[in-house]
C-alpha atoms as a PDB file:
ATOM      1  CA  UNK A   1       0.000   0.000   0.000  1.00  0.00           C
ATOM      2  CA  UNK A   2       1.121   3.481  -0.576  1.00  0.00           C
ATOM      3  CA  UNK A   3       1.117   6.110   1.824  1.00  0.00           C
ATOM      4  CA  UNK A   4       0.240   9.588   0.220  1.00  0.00           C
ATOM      5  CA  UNK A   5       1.631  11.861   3.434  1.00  0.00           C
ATOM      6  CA  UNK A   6       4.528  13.621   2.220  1.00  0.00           C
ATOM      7  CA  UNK A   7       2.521  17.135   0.884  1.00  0.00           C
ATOM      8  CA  UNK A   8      -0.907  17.564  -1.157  1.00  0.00           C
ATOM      9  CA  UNK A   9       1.364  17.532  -4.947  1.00  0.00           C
ATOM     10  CA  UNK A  10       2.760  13.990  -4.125  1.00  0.00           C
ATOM     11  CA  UNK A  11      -0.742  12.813  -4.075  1.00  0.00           C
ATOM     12  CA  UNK A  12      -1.389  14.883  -7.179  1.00  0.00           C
ATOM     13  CA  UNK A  13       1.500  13.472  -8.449  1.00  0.00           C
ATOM     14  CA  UNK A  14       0.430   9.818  -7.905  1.00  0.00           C
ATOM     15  CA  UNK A  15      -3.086  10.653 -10.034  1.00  0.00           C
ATOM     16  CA  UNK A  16      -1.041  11.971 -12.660  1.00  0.00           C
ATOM     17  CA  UNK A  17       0.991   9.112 -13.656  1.00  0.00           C
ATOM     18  CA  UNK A  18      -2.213   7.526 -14.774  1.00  0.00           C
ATOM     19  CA  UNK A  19      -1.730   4.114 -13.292  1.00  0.00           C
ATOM     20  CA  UNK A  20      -4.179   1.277 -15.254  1.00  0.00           C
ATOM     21  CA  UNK A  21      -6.315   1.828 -11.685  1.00  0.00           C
ATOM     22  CA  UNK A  22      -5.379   3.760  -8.227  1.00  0.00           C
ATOM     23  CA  UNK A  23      -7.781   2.911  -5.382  1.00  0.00           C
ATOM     24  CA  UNK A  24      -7.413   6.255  -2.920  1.00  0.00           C
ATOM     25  CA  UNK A  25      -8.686   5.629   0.436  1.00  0.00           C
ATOM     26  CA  UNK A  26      -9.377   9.032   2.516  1.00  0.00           C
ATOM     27  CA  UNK A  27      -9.672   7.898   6.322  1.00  0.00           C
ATOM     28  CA  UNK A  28      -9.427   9.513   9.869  1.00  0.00           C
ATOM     29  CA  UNK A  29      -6.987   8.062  12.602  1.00  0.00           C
ATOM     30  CA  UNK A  30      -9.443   7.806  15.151  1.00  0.00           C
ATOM     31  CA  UNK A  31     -12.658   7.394  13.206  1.00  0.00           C
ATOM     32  CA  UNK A  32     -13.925   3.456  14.024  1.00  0.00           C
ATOM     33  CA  UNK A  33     -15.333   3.390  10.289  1.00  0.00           C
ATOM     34  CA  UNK A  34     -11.856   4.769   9.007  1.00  0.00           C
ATOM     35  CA  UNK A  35     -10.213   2.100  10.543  1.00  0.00           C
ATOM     36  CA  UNK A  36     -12.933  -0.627   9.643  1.00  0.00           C
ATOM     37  CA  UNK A  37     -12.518  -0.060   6.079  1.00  0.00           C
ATOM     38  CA  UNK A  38      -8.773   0.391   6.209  1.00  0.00           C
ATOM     39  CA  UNK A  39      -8.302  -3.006   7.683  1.00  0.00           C
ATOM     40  CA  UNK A  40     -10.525  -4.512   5.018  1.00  0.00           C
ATOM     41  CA  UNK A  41      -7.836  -2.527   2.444  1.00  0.00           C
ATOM     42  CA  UNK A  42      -5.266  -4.168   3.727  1.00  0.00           C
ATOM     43  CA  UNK A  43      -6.682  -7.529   3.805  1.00  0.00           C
ATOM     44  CA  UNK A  44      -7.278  -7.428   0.143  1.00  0.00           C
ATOM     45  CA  UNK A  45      -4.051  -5.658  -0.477  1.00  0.00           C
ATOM     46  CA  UNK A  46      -2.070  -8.669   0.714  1.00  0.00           C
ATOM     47  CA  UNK A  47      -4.024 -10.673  -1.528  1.00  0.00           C
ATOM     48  CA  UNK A  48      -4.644  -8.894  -4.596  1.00  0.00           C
ATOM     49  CA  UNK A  49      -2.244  -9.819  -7.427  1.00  0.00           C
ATOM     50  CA  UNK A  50      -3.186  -7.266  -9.719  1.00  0.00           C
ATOM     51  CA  UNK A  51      -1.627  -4.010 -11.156  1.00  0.00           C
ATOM     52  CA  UNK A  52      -3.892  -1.763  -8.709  1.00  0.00           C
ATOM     53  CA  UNK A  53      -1.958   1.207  -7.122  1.00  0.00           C
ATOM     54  CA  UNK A  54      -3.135   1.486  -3.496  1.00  0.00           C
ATOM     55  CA  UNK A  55      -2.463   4.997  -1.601  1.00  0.00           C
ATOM     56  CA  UNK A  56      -4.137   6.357   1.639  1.00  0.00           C
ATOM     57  CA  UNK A  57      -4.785   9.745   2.764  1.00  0.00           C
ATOM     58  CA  UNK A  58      -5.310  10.671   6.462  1.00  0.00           C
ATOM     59  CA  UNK A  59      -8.397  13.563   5.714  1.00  0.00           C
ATOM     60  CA  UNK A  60      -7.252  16.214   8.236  1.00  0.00           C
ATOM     61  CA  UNK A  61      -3.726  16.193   7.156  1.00  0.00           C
ATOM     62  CA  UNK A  62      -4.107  17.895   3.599  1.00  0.00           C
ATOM     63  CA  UNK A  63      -6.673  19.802   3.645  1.00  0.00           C
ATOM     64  CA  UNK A  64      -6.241  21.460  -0.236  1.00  0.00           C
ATOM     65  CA  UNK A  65      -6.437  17.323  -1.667  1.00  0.00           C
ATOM     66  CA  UNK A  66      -9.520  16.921   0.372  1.00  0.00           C
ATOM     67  CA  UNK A  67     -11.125  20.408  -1.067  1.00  0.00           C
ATOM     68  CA  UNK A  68      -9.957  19.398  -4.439  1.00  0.00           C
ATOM     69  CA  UNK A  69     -11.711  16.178  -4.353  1.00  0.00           C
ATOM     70  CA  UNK A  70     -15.078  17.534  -2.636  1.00  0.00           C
ATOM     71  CA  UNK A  71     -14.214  14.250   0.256  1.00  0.00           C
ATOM     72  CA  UNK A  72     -16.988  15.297   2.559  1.00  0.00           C
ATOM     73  CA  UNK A  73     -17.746  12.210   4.657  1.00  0.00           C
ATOM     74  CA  UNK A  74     -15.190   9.296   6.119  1.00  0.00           C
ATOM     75  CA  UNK A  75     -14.089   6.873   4.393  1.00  0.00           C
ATOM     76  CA  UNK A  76     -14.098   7.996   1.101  1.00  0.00           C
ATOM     77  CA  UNK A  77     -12.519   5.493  -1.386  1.00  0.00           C
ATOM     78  CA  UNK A  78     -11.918   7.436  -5.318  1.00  0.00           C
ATOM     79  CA  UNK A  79     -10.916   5.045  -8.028  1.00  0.00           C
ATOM     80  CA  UNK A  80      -8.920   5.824 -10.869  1.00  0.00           C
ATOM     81  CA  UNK A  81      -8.566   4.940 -13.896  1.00  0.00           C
ATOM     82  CA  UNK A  82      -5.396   6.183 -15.989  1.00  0.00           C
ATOM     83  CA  UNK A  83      -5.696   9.402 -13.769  1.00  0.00           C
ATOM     84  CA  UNK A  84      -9.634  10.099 -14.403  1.00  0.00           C
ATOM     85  CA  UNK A  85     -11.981   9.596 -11.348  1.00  0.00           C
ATOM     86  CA  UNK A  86     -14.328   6.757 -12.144  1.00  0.00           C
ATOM     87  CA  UNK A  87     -15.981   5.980  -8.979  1.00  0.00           C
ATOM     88  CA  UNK A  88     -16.291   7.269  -5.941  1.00  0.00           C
ATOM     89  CA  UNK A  89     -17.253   4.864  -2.328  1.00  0.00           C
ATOM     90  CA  UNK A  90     -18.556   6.176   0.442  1.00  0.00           C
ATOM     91  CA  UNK A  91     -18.609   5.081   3.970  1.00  0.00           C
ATOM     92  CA  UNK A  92     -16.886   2.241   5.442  1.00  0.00           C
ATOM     93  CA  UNK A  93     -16.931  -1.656   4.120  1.00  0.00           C
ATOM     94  CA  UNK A  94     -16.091  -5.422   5.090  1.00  0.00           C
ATOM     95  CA  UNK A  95     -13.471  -7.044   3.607  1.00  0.00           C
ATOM     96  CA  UNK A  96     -16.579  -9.001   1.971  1.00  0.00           C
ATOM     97  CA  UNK A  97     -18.643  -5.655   0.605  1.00  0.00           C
ATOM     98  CA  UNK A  98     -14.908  -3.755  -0.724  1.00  0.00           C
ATOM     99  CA  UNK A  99     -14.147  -6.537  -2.939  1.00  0.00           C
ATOM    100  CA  UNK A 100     -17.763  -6.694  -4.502  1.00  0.00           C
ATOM    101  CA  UNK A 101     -17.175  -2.992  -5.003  1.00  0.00           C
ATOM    102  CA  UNK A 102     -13.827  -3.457  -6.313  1.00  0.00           C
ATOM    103  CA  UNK A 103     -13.876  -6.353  -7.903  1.00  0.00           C
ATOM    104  CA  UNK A 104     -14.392  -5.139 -11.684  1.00  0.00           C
ATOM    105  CA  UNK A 105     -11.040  -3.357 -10.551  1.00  0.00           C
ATOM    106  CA  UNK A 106      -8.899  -6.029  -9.091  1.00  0.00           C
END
């Protein structure tokens, strides 16, 4: 998994190199549905042999990415496709309900 943290243009840069599909999940530290769906990233991150980019971004730490990208609730997973938003998840998920979401992806 990547971890977007350095500044808000890393993460830009990430979206522009167009990966085949980047799965972005926005989260909270201390939110209990943050950390319920980024435990269920992780499990499938371990397992997933595809070429998915994976990156996180903790919401209150760049605040200018989280404008950009109108995240208003927690979690907020934005999938990519060759840089262009293509879907956008909202609220948290099971290991089960991500990959359903995410399985034309993976």
């Amino acid at each position: 998994m990547i971890e977007v943290s350095k500044s808000s243009s890393h993460f830009r840069e990430v979206v522009d190199r167009q990966d085949p599909v980047l799965i972005v999940l926005f989260h909270r530290q201390r939110d209990p549905n943050s950390t319920q769906t980024r435990l269920a990233y992780e499990g499938i991150v371990e397992t997933c042999r595809t070429l998915v980019t994976w990156a996180t971004i903790e919401f209150d730490d760049w605040s200018r990415v989280v404008e950009e990208f109108k995240i208003t609730s927690l979690p907020t997973t934005l999938i990519f496709v060759h840089g262009v938003e293509v879907e956008r998840i909202l609220g948290a998920r099971t290991v089960e309900a991500l990959r359903i979401d995410l399985a034309e992806y993976l």
